[in-house]
PDB file of N, CA and C in Angstrom:
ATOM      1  N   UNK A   1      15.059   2.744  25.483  1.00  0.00           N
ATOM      2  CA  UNK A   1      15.388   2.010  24.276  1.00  0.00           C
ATOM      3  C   UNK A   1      16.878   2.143  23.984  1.00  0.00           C
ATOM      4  N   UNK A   2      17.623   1.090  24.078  1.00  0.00           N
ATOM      5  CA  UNK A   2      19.026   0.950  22.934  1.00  0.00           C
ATOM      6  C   UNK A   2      19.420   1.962  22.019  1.00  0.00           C
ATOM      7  N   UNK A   3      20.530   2.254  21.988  1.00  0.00           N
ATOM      8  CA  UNK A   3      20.537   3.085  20.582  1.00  0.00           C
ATOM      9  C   UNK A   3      22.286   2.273  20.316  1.00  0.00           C
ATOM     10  N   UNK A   4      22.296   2.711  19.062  1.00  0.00           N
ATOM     11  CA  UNK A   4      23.739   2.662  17.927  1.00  0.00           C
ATOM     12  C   UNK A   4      24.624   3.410  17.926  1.00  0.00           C
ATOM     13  N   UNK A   5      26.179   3.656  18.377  1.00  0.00           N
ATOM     14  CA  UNK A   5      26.651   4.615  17.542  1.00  0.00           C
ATOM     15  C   UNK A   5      27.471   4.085  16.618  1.00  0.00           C
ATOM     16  N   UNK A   6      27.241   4.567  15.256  1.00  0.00           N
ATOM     17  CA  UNK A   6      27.944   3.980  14.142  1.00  0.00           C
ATOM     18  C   UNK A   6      28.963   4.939  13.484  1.00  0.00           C
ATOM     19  N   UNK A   7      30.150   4.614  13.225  1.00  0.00           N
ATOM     20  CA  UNK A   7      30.752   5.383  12.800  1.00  0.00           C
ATOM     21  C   UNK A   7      31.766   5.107  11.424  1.00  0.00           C
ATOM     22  N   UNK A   8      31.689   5.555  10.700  1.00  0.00           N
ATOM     23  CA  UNK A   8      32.380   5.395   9.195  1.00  0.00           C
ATOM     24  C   UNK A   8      33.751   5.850   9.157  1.00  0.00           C
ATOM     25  N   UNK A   9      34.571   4.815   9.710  1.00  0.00           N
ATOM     26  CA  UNK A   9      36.050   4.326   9.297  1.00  0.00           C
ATOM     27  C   UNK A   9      36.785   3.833   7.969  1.00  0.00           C
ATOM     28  N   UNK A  10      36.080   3.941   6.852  1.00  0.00           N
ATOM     29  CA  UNK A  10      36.843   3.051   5.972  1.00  0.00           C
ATOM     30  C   UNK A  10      36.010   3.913   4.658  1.00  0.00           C
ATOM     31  N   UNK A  11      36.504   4.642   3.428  1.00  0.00           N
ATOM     32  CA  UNK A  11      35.877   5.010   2.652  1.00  0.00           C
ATOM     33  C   UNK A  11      34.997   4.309   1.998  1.00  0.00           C
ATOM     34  N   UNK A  12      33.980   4.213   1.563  1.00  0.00           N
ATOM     35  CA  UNK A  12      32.935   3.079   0.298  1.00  0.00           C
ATOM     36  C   UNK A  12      33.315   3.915  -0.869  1.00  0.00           C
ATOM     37  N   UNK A  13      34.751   4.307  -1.161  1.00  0.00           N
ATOM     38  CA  UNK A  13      34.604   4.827  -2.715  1.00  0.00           C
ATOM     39  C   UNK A  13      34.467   3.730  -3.473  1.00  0.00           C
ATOM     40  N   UNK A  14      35.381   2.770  -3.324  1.00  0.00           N
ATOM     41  CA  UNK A  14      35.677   1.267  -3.959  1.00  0.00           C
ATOM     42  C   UNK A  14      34.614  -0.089  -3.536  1.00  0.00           C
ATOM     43  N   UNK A  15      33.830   0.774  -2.972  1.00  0.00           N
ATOM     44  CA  UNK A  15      32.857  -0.351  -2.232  1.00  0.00           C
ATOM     45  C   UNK A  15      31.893  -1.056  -3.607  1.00  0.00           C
ATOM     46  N   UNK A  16      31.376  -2.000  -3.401  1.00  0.00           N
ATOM     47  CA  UNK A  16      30.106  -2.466  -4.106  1.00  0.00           C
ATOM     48  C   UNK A  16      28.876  -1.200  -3.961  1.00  0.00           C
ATOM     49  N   UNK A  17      28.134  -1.252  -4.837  1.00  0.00           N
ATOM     50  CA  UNK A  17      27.397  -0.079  -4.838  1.00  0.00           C
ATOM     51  C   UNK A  17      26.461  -0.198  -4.073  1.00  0.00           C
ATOM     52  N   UNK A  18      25.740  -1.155  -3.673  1.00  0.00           N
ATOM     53  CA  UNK A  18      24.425  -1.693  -2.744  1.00  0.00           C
ATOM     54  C   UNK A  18      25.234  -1.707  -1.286  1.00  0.00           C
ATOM     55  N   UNK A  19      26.271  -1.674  -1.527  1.00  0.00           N
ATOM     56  CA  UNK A  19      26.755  -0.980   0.197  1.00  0.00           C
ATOM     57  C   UNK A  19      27.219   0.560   0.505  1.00  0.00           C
ATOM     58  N   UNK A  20      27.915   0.981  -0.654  1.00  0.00           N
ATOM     59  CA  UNK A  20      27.611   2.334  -0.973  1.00  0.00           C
ATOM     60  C   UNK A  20      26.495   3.264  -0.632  1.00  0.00           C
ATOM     61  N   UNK A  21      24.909   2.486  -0.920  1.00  0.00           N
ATOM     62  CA  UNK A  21      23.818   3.040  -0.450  1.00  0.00           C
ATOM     63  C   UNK A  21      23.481   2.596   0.837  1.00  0.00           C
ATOM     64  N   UNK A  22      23.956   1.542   1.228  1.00  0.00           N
ATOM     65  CA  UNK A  22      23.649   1.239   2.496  1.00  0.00           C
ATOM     66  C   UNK A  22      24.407   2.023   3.642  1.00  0.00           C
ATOM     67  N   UNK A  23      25.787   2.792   3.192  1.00  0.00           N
ATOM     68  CA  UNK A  23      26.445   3.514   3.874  1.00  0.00           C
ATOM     69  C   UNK A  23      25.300   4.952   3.926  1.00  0.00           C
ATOM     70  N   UNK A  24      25.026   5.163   2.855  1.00  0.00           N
ATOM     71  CA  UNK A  24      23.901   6.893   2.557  1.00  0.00           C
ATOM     72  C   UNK A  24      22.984   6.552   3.315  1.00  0.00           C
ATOM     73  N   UNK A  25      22.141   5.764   3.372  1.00  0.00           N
ATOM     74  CA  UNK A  25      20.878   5.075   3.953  1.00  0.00           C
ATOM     75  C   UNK A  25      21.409   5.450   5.712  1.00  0.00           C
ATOM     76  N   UNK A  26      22.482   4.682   6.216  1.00  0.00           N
ATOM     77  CA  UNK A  26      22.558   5.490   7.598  1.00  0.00           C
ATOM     78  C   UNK A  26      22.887   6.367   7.942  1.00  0.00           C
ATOM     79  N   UNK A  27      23.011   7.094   6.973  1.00  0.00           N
ATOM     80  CA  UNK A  27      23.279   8.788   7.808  1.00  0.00           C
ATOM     81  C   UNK A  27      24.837   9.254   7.855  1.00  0.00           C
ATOM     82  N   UNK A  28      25.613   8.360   6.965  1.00  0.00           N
ATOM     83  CA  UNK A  28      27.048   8.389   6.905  1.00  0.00           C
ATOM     84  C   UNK A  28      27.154   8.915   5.708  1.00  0.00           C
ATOM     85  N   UNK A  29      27.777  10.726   5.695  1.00  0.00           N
ATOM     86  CA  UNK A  29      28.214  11.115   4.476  1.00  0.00           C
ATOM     87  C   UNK A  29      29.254  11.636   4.360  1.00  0.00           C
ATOM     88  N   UNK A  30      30.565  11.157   5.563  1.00  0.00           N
ATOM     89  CA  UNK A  30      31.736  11.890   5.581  1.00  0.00           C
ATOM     90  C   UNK A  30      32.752  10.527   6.522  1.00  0.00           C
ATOM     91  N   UNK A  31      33.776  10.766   6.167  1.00  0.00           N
ATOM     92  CA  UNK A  31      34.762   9.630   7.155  1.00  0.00           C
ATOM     93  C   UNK A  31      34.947   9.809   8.591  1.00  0.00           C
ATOM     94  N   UNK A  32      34.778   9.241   9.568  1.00  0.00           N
ATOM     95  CA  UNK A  32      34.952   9.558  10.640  1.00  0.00           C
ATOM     96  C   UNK A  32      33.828  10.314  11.264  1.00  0.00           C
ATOM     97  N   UNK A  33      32.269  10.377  10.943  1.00  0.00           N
ATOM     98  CA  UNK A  33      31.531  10.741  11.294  1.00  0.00           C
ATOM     99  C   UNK A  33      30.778   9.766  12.132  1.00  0.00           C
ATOM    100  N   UNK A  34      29.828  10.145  13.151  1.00  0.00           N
ATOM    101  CA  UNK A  34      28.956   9.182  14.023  1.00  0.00           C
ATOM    102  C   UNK A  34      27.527   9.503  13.897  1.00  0.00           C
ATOM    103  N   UNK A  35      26.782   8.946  13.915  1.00  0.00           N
ATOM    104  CA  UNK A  35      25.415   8.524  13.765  1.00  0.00           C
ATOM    105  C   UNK A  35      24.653   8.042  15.125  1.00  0.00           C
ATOM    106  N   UNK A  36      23.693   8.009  15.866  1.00  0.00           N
ATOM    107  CA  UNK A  36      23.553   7.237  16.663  1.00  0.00           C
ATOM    108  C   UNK A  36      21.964   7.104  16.176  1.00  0.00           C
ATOM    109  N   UNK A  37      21.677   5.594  16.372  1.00  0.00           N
ATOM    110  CA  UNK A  37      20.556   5.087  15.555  1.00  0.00           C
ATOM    111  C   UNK A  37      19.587   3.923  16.426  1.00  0.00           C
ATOM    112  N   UNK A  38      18.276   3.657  16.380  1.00  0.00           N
ATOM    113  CA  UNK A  38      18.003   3.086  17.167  1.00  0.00           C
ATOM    114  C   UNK A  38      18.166   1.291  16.993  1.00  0.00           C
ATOM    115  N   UNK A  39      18.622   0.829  18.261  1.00  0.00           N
ATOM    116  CA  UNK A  39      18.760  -0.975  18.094  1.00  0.00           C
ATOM    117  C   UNK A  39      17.445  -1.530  17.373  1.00  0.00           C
ATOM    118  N   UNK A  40      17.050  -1.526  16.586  1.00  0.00           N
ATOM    119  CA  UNK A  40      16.095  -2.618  15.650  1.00  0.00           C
ATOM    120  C   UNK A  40      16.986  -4.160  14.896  1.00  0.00           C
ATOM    121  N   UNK A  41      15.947  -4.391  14.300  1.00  0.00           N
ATOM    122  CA  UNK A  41      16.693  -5.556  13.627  1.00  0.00           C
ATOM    123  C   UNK A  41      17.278  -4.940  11.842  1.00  0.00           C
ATOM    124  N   UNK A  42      16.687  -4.075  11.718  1.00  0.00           N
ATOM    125  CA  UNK A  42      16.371  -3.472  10.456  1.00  0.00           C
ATOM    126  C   UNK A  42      18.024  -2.917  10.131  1.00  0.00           C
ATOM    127  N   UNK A  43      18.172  -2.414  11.494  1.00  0.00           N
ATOM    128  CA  UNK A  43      19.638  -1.536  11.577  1.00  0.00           C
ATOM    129  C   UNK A  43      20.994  -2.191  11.960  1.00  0.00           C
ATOM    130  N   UNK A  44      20.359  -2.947  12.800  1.00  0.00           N
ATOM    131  CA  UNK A  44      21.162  -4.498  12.444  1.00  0.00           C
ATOM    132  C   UNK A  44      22.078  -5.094  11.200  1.00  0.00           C
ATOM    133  N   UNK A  45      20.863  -5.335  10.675  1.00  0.00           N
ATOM    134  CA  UNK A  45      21.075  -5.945   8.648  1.00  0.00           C
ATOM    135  C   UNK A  45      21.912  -5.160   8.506  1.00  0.00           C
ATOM    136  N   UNK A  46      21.858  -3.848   8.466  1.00  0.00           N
ATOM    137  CA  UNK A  46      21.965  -2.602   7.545  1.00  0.00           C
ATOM    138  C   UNK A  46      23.816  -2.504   8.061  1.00  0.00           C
ATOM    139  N   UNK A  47      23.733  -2.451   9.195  1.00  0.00           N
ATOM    140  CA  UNK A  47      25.517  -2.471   9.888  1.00  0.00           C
ATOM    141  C   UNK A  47      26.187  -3.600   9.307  1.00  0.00           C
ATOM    142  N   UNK A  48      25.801  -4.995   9.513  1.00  0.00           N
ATOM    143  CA  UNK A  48      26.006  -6.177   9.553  1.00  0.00           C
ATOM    144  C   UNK A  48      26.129  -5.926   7.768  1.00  0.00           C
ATOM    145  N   UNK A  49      25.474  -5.543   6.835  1.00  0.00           N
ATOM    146  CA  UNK A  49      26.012  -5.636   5.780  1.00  0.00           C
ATOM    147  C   UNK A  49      27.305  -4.993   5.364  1.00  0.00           C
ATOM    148  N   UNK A  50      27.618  -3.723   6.070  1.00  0.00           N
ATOM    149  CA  UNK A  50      28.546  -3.249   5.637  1.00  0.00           C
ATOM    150  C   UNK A  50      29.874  -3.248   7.092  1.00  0.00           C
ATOM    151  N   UNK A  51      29.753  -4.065   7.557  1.00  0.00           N
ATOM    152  CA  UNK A  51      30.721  -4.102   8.812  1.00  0.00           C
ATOM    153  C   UNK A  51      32.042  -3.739   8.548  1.00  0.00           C
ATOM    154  N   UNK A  52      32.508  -3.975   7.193  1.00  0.00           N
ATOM    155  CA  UNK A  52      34.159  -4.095   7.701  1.00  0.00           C
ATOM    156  C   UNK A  52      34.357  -2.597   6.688  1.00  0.00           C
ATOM    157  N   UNK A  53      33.302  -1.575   6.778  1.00  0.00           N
ATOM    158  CA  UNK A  53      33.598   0.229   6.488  1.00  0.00           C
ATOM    159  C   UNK A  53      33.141   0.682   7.617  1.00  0.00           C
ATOM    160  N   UNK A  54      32.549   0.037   8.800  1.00  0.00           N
ATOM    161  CA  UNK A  54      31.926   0.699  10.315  1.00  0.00           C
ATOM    162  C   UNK A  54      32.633   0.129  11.343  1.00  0.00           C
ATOM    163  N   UNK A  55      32.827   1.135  12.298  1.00  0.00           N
ATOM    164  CA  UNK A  55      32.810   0.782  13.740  1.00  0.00           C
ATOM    165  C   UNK A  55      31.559   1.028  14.417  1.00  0.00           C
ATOM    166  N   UNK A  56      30.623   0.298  15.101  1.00  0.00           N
ATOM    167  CA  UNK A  56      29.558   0.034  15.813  1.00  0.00           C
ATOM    168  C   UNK A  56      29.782   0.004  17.759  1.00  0.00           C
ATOM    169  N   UNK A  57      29.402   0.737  18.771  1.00  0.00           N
ATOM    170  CA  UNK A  57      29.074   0.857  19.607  1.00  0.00           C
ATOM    171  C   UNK A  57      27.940   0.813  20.346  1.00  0.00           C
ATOM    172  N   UNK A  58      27.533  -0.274  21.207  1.00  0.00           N
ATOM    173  CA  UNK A  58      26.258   0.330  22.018  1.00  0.00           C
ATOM    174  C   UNK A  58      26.331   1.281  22.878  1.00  0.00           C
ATOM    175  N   UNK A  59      24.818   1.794  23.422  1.00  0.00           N
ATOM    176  CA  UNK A  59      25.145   3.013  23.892  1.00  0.00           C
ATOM    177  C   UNK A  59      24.156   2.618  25.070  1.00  0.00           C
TER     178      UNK A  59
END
């Protein structure tokens, strides 16, 4: 199976708040941290909403 690595480049202090949680929701609670998550569609949305605070890699 696919996996994600996502990584949080860009602070969400100033973010909208429903991306704010969408940043908590993946496992991002520090700058410059990585995550690796599985390819669904679910996780998809979830990147794709907050794209321009992530860098995204397949793995």
């Amino acid at each position: 199976m696919a996996n994600l690595k996502v990584t949080l480049v860009k602070s969400p202090i100033g973010a909208v708040p429903k991306h704010k949680r969408t940043v908590e929701a993946l496992g991002l609670r520090k700058l410059n941290k990585t995550v690796e998550l599985p390819d669904n569609a679910a996780t998809r949305g979830m990147v794709k909403q907050v794209q321009h605070l992530v860098k995204v890699e397949e793995v």
